[in-house]
Protein backbone atom coordinates (compact mmCIF):
# COMPACT_ATOMS: atom_id res chain seq x y z
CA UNK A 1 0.00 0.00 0.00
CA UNK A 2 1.43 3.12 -1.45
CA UNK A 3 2.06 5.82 2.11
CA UNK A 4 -0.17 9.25 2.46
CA UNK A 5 1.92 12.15 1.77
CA UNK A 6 1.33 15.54 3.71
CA UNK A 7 3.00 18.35 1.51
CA UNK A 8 4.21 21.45 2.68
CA UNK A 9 4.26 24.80 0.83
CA UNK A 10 7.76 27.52 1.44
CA UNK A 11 6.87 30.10 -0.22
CA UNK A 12 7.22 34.41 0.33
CA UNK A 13 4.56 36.88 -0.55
CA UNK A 14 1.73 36.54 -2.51
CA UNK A 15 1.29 32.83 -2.12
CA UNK A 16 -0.34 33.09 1.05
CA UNK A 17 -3.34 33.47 -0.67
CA UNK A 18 -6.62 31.91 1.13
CA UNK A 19 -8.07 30.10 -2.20
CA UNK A 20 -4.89 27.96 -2.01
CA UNK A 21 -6.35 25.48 0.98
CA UNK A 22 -9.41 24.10 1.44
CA UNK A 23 -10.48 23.95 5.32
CA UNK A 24 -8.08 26.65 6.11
CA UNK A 25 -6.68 26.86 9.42
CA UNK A 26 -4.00 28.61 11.45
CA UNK A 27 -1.40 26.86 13.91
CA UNK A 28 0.90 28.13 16.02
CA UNK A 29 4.04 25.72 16.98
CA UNK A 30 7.09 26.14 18.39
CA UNK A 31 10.11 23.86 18.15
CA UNK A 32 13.46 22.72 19.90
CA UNK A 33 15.20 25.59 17.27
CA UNK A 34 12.57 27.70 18.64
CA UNK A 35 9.90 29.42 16.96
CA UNK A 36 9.14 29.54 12.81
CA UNK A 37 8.89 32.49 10.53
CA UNK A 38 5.20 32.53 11.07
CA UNK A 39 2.30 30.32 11.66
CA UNK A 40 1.64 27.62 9.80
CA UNK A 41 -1.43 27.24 7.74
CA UNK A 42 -3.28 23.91 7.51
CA UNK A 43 -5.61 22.86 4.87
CA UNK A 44 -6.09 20.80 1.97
CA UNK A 45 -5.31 20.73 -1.95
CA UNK A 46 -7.25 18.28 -3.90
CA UNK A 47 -7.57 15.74 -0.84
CA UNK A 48 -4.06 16.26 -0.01
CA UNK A 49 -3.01 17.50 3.29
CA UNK A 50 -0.92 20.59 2.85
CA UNK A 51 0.97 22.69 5.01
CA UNK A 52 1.73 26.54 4.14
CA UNK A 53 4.75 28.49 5.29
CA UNK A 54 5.39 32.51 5.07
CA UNK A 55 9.53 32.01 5.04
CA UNK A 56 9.98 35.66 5.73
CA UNK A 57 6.81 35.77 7.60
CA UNK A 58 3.45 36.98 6.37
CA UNK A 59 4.73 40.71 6.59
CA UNK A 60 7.50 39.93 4.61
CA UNK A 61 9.82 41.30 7.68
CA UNK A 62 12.35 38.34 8.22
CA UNK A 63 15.63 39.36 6.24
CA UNK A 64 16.99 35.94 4.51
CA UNK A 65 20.08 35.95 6.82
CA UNK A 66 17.63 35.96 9.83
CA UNK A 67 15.10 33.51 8.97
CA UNK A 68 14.92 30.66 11.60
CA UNK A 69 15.57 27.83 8.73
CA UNK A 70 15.87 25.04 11.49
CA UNK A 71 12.73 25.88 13.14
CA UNK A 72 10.98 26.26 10.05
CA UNK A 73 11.74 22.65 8.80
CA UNK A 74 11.91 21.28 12.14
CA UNK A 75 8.02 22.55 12.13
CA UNK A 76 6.77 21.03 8.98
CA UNK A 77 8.79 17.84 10.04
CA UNK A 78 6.90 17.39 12.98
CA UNK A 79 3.59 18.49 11.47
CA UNK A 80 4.13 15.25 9.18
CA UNK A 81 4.83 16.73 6.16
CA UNK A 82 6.49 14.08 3.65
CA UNK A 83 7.43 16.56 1.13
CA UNK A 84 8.25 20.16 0.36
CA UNK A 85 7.83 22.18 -2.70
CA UNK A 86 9.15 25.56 -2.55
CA UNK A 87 9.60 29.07 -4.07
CA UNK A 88 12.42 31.22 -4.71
CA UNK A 89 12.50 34.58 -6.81
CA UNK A 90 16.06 34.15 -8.24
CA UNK A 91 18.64 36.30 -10.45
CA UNK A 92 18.80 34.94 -13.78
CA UNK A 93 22.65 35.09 -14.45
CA UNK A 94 21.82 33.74 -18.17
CA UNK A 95 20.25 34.84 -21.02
CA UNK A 96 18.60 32.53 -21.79
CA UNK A 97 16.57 32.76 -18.85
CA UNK A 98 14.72 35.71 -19.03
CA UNK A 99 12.49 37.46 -16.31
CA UNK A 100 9.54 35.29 -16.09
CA UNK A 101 10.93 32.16 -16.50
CA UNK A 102 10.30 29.24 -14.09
CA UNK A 103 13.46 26.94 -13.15
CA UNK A 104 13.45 23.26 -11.69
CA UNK A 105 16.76 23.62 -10.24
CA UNK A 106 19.19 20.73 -9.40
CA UNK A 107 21.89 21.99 -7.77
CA UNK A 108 23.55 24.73 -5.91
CA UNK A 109 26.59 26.84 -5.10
CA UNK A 110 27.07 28.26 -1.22
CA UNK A 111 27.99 31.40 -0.13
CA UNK A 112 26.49 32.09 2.80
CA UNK A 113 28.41 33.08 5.57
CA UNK A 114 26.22 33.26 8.80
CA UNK A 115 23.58 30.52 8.71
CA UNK A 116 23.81 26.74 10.89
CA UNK A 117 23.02 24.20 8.24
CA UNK A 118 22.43 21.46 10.35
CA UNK A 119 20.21 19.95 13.16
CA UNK A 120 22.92 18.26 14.87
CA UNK A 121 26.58 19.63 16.59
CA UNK A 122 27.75 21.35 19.32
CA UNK A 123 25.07 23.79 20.07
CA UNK A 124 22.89 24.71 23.23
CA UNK A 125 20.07 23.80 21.11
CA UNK A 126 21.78 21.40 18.85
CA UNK A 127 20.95 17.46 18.93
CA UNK A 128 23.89 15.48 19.51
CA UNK A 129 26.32 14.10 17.09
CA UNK A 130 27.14 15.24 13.28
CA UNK A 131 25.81 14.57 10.78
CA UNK A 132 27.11 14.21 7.29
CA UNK A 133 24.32 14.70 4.80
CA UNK A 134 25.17 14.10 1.04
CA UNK A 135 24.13 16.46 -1.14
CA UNK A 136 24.32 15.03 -4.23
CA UNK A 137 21.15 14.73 -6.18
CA UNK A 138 21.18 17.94 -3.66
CA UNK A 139 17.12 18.20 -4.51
CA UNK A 140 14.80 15.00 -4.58
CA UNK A 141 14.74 13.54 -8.24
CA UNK A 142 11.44 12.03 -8.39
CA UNK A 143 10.06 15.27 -7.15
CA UNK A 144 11.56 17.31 -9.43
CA UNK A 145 10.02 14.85 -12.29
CA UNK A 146 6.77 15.24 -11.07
CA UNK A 147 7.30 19.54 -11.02
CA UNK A 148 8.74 19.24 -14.85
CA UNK A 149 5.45 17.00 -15.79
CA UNK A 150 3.72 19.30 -14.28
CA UNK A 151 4.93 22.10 -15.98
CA UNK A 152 4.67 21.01 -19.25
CA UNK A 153 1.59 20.06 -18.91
CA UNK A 154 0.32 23.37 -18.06
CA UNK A 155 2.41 24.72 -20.80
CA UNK A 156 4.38 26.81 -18.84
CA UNK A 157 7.67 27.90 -20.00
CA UNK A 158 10.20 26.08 -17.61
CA UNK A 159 14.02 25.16 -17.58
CA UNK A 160 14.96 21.64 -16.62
CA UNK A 161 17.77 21.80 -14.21
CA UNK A 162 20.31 24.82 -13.27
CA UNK A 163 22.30 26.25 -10.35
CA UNK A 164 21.94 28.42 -7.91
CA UNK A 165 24.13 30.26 -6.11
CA UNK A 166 22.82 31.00 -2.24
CA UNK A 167 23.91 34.37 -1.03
CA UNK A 168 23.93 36.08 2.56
CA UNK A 169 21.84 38.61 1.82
CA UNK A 170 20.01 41.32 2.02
CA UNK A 171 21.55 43.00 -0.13
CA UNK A 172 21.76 42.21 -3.93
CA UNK A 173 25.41 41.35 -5.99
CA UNK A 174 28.01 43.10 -7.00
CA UNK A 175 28.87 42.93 -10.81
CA UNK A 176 32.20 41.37 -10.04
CA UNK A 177 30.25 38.95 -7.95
CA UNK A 178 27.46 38.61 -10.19
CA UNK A 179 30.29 37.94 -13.20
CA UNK A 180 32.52 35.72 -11.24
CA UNK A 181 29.09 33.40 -10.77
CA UNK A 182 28.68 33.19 -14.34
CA UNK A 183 32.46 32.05 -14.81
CA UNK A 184 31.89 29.11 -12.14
CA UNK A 185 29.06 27.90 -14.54
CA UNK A 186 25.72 28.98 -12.20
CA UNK A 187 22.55 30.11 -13.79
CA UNK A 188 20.53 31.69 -10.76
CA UNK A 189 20.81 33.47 -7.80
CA UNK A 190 19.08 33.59 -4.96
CA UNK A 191 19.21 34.32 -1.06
CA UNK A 192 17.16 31.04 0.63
CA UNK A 193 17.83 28.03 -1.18
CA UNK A 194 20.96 27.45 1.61
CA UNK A 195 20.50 25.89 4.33
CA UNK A 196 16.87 25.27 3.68
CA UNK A 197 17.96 22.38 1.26
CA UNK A 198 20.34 20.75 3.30
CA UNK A 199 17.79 21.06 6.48
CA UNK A 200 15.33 19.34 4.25
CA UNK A 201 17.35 16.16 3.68
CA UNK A 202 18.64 15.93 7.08
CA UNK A 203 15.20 15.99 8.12
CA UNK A 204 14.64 12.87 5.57
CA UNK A 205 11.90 15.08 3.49
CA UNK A 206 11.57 15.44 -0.01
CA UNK A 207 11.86 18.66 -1.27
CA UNK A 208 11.71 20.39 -4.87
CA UNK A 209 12.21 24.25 -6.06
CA UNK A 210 10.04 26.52 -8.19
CA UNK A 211 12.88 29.25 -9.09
CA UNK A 212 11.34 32.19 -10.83
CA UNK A 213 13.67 34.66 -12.66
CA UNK A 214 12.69 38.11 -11.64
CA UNK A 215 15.61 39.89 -13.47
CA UNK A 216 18.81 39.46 -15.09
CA UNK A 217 21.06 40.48 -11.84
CA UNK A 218 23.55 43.03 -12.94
CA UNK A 219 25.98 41.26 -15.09
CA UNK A 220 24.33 42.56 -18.34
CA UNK A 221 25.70 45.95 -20.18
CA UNK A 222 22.33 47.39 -21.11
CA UNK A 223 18.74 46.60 -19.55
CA UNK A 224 17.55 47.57 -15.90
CA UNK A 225 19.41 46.27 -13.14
CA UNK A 226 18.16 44.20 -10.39
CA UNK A 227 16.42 46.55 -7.54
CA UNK A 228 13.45 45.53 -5.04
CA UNK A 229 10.69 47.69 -6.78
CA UNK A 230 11.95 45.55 -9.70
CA UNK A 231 12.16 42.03 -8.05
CA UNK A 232 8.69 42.51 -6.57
CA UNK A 233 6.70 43.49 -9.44
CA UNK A 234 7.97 41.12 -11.94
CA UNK A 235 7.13 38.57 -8.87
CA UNK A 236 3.67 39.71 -8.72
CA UNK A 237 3.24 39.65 -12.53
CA UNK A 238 4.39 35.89 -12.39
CA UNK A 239 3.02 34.42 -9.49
CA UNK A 240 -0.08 33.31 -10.80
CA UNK A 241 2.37 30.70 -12.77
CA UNK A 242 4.31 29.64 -9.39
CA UNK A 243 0.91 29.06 -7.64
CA UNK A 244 -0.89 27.35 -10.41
CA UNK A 245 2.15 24.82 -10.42
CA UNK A 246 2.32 24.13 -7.53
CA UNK A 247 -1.39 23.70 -6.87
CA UNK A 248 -1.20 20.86 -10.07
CA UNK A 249 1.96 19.52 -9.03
CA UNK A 250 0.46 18.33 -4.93
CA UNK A 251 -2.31 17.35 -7.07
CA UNK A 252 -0.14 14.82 -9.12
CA UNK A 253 2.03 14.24 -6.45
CA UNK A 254 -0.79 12.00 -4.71
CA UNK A 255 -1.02 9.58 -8.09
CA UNK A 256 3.05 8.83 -7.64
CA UNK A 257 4.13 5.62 -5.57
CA UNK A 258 6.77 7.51 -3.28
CA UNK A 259 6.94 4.23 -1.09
CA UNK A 260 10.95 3.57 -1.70
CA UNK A 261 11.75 7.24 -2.60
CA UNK A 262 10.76 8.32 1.09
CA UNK A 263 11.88 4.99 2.23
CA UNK A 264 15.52 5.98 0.96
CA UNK A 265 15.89 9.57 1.92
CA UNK A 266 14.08 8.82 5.68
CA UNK A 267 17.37 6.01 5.63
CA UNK A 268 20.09 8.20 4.38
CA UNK A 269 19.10 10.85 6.86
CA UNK A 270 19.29 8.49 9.65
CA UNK A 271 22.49 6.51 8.48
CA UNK A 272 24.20 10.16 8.02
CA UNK A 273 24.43 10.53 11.83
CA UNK A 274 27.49 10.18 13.68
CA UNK A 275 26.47 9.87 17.21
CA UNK A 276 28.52 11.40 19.89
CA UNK A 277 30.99 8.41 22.33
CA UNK A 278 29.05 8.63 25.44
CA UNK A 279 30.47 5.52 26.67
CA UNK A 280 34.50 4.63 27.64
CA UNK A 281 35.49 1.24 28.52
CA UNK A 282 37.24 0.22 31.93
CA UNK A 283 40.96 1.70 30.37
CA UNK A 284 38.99 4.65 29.38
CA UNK A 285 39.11 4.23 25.56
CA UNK A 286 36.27 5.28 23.56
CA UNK A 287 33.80 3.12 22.05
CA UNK A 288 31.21 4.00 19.90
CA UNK A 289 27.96 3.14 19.53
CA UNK A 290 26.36 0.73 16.83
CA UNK A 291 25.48 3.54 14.47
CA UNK A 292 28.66 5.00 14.85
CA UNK A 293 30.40 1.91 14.20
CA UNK A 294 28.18 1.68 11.41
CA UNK A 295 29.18 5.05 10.42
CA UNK A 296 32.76 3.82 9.99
């Protein structure tokens, strides 16, 4: 018997719209990592239980570098979410990927430099051991097949596979910087895709991007460069597309058989642990445990 999926919804302004789920309703959780960006909203999408999550908060007021990313998965892991399709407004740093253009992304360059990217460590609020999460296929394959069917299907205009390169944020790239990610090969950037990806697959979920090119960065001679006024409208032109993928692609999701996909990634999460030696033999060596050993 094929399990129920529960799907959760990352997304920023102007998908929190109320036609989205059916039997809406609003839940406030905290976690270990403490509290999420916002509440979570409940509700359903053709039969399928859905979760909805502001990541900068309904008032759009949590800068990327300051969004609680652990909490935020941590939530929608313990709500029972399965899987996890989200949106990102990107820089196209290609041409042929114009402003309007959706991207099912597949991998990712990091640049971040002030964000924990993992459950587990040394931490006051950290949960013991380390864990070394592979992130290669960095986003869940079978997802990402069911987001390209999807797509076409609808006819929209999409780009199968690209990279994107994760920066601190707020503030937008430098044209050295913007250049310099066009030499190593990248074709987006963006501000949230790190560590919300790697959180994701420690947390043994499946999760999938919707990239949508709001501009073309600043690399380019001519054209407008990228600004907020900019980012936001061409967002709210677009949105409609993000939101009526997404709405078809939970819809399909329920007809796939995601018994051994969640089977695997629930498994490599787990066997990725290292747990910490809590216990020392009579000459006071250390011995680990059976994962750890397993680990080895």
């Amino acid at each position: 018997m094929a399990p129920d999926i529960k799907v959760a919804i990352i997304g920023g302004t102007g998908l929190d719209d109320p036609d989205i789920l059916k039997n809406r309703r609003e839940k406030r959780v905290t976690t270990p990592f403490g509290a999420p960006s916002d509440s979570l909203l409940l509700g359903e999408i053709d039969g399928v239980e859905c979760v909805l999550l502001a990541r900068h908060g309904r008032k759009h007021d949590v800068a990327p570098g300051h969004i609680n990313y652990r909490a935020n998965i941590w939530a929608l892991k313990q709500e029972g979410c399965t899987h996890i399709l989200a949106s990102n407004a990107c820089g196209s740093l290609r041409e042929d990927i114009p402003p309007g253009d959706l991207v099912i992304i597949d991998s990712f360059l990091d640049r971040t430099t002030n964000r924990i990217q993992s459950f587990y460590g040394s931490g006051p609020d950290s949960l013991p051991g380390l864990c070394h999460i592979p992130m290669e296929p960095a986003f869940c394959p079978q997802t990402r097949k069911v987001l390209l069917e999807t797509a076409s299907k609808l006819g929209l205009k999409v780009h199968n596979g690209g990279t994107v390169v994760a920066i601190e944020g707020p503030r937008y790239s430098s044209k050295a910087e913007s250049n310099l990610y066009r030499q190593w090969g990248a074709h987006l950037v963006g501000m949230t895709t790190v560590p919300e990806v790697v959180l994701a697959k420690e947390a043994g979920l499946c999760y999938g991007v919707i990239a949508l090119s709001t501009d073309y960065d600043c690399w380019r001679d001519s054209g407008e460069k990228v600004s907020h006024q900019f980012v936001v409208k061409n967002f709210q032109e677009n949105v409609k597309k993000v939101t009526s993928l997404l709405l078809a692609a939970v819809s399909r999701l329920k007809g796939e058989d995601w018994t051994r996909t969640l089977q695997d990634t629930q498994n490599l999460a787990k066997e990725s642990v290292m747990p910490p030696n809590e216990q020392r033999d009579s000459k006071g060596d250390d011995k680990c445990s059976l994962e750890c050993q397993k680990a080895k």
